[in-house]
Each structure stands twice: as C-alpha cells, then as structure tokens.
N, C-alpha and C. Protein backbone atom coordinates (compact mmCIF):
# COMPACT_ATOMS: atom_id res chain seq x y z
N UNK A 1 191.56 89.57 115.84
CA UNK A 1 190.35 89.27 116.57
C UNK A 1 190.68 88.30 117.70
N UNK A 2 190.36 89.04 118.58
CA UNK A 2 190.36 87.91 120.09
C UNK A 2 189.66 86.40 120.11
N UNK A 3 189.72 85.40 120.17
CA UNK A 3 188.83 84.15 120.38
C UNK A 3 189.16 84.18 122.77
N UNK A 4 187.68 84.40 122.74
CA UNK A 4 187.76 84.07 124.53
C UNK A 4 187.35 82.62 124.81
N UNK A 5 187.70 81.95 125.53
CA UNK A 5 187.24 81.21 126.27
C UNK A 5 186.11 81.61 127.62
N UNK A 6 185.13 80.48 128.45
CA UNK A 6 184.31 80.98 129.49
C UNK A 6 184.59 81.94 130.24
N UNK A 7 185.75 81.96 130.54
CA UNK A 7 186.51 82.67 131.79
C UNK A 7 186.88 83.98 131.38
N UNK A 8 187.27 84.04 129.95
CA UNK A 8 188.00 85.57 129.30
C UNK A 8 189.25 85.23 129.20
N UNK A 9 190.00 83.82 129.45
CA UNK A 9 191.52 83.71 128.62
C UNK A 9 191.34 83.87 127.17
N UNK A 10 192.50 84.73 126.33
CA UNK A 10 192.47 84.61 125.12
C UNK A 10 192.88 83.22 124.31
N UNK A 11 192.06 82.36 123.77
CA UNK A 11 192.66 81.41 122.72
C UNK A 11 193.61 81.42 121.87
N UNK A 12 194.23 80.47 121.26
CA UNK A 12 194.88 80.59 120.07
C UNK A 12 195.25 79.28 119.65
N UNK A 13 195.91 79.36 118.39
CA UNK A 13 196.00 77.53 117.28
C UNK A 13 197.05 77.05 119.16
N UNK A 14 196.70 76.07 118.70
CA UNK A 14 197.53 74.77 119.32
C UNK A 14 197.19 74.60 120.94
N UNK A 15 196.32 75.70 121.80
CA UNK A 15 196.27 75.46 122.81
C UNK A 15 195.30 74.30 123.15
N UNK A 16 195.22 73.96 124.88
CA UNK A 16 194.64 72.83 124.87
C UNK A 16 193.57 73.60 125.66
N UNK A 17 192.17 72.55 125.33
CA UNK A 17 190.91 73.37 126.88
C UNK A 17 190.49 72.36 127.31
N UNK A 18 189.73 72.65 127.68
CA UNK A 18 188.67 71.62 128.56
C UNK A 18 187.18 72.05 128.81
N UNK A 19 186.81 70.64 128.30
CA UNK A 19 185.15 70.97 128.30
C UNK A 19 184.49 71.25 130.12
N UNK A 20 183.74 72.04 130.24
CA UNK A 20 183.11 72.46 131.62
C UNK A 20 181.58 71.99 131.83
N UNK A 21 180.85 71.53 130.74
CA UNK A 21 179.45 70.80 130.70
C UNK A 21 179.12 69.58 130.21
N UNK A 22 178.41 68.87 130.50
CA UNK A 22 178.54 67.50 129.53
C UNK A 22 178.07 68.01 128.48
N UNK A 23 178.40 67.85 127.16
CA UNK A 23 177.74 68.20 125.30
C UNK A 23 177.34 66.98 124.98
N UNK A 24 176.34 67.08 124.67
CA UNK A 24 175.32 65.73 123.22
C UNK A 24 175.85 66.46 122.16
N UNK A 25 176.54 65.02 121.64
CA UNK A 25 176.80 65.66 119.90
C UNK A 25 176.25 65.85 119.31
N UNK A 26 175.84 66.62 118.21
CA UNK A 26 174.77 66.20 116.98
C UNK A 26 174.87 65.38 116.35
N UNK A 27 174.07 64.49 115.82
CA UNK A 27 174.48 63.63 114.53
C UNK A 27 175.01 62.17 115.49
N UNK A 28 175.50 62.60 116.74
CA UNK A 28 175.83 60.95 116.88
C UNK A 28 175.03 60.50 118.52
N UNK A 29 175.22 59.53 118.75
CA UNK A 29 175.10 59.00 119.91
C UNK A 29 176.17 59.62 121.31
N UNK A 30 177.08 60.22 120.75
CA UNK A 30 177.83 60.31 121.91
C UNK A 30 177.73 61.70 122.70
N UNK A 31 178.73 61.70 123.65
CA UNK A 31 178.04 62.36 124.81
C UNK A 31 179.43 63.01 124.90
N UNK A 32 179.91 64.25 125.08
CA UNK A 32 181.47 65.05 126.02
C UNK A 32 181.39 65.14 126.83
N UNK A 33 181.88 64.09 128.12
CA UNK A 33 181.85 64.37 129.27
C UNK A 33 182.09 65.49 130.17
N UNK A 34 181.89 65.83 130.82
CA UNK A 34 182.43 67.45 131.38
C UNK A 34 184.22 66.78 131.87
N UNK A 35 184.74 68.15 131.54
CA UNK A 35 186.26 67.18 132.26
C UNK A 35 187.60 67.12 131.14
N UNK A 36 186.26 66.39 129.86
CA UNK A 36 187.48 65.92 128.98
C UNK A 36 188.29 67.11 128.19
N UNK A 37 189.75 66.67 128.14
CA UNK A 37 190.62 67.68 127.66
C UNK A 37 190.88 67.68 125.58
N UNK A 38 191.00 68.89 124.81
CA UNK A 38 191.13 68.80 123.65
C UNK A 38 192.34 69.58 123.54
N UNK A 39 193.40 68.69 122.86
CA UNK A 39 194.30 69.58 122.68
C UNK A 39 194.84 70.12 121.04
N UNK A 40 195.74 71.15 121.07
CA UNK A 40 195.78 71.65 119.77
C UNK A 40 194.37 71.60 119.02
N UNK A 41 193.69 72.86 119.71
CA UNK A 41 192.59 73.32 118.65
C UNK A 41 192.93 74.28 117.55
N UNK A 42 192.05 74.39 116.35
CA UNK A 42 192.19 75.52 115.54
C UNK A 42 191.46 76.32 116.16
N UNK A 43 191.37 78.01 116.12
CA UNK A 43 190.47 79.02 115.98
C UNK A 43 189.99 79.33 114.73
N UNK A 44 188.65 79.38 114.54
CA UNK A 44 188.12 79.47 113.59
C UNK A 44 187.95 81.40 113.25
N UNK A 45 188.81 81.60 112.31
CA UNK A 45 188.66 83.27 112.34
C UNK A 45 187.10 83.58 111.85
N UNK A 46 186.54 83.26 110.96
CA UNK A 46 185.18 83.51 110.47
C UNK A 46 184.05 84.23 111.78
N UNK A 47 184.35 82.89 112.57
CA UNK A 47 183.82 82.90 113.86
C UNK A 47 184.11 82.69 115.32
N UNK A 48 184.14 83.86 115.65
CA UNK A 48 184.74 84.07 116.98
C UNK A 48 184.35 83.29 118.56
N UNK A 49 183.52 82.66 118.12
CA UNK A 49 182.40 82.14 119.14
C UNK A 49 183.03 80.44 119.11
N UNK A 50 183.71 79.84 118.00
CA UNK A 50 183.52 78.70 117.34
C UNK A 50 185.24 77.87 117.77
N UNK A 51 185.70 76.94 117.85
CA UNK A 51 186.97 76.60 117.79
C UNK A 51 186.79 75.33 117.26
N UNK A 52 187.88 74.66 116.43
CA UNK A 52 187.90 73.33 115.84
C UNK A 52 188.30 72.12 116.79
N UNK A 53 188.07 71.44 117.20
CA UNK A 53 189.58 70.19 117.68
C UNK A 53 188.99 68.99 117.27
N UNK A 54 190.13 67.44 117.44
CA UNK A 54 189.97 66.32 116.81
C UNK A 54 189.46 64.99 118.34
N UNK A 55 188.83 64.93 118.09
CA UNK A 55 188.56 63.46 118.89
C UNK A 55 188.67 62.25 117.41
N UNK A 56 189.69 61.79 118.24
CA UNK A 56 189.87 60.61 117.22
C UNK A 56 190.45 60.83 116.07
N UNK A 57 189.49 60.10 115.30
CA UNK A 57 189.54 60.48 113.89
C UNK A 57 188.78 61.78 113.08
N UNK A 58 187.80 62.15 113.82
CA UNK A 58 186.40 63.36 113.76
C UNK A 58 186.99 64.21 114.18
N UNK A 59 186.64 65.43 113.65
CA UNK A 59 186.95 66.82 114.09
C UNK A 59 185.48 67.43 114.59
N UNK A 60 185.65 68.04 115.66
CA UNK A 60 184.48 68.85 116.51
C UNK A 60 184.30 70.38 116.56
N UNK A 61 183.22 71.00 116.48
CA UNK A 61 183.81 72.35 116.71
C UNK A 61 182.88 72.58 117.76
N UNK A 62 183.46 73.51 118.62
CA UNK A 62 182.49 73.21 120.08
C UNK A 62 182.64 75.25 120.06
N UNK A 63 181.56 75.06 121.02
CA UNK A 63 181.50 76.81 121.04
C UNK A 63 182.22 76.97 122.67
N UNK A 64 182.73 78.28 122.12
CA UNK A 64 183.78 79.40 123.27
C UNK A 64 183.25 78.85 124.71
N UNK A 65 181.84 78.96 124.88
CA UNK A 65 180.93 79.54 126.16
C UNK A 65 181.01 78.20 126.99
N UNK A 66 181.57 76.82 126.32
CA UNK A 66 181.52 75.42 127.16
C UNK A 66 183.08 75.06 127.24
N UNK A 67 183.85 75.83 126.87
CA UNK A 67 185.67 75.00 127.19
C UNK A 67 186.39 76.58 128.03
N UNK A 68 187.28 76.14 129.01
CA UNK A 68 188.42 76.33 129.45
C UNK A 68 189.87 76.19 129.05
N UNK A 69 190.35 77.45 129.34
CA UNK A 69 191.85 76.81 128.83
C UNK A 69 192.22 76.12 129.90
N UNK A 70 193.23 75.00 129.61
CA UNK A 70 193.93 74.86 130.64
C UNK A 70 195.42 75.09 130.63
C-alpha cells in the first residue's frame, strides 16, 4: 500500500517531511508551525491517510494531506 504525501511523493519508515499549514494540537496548547521539519516518521499501515513522528518526547500522528516530503 502506497502512503502519499500532499504533492503525490510516495512515503516510507524513516523519511523526513514537513508540515505546509500551521496544526493546533489536540489535547494541548501547542501550535505546528507551518515550516517545521519531522524526521524519521513511521507509516502507519492500518491507515493510509495517517503517519507517526516524535516531537520531543511525544509522538504525533499528523495526516498525509498537511506534510511534504522533503
């Protein structure tokens, strides 16, 4: 199963993207600036739409339709 990014690059474990909108987290106060880079994400096979990565200590899962590869 393909995981796409906005553009139609194919994803995969370890690549890096970049967020393209600012995101409000759920659950917290904070904010993803547009810009910021995540590297070594998981792909979530279940869901194709979905990818894992770590800020910090927290793990995020942000959807396909707001990151870029870079």
């Amino acid at each position: 199963m393909n995981v796409k990014d906005s553009n139609g690059a194919v994803l995969a474990d370890g690549d890096s993207v970049q967020v393209i909108k600012d995101l409000k987290v759920k659950g917290s106060s904070q904010t993803l600036k547009r810009g910021s880079i995540f590297k070594s994400i998981r792909v979530d096979e279940d869901n194709p739409e979905e990818v894992e990565c770590r800020d910090g200590r927290s793990t995020l899962v942000l959807k396909t339709c707001f990151i870029k590869k870079v």
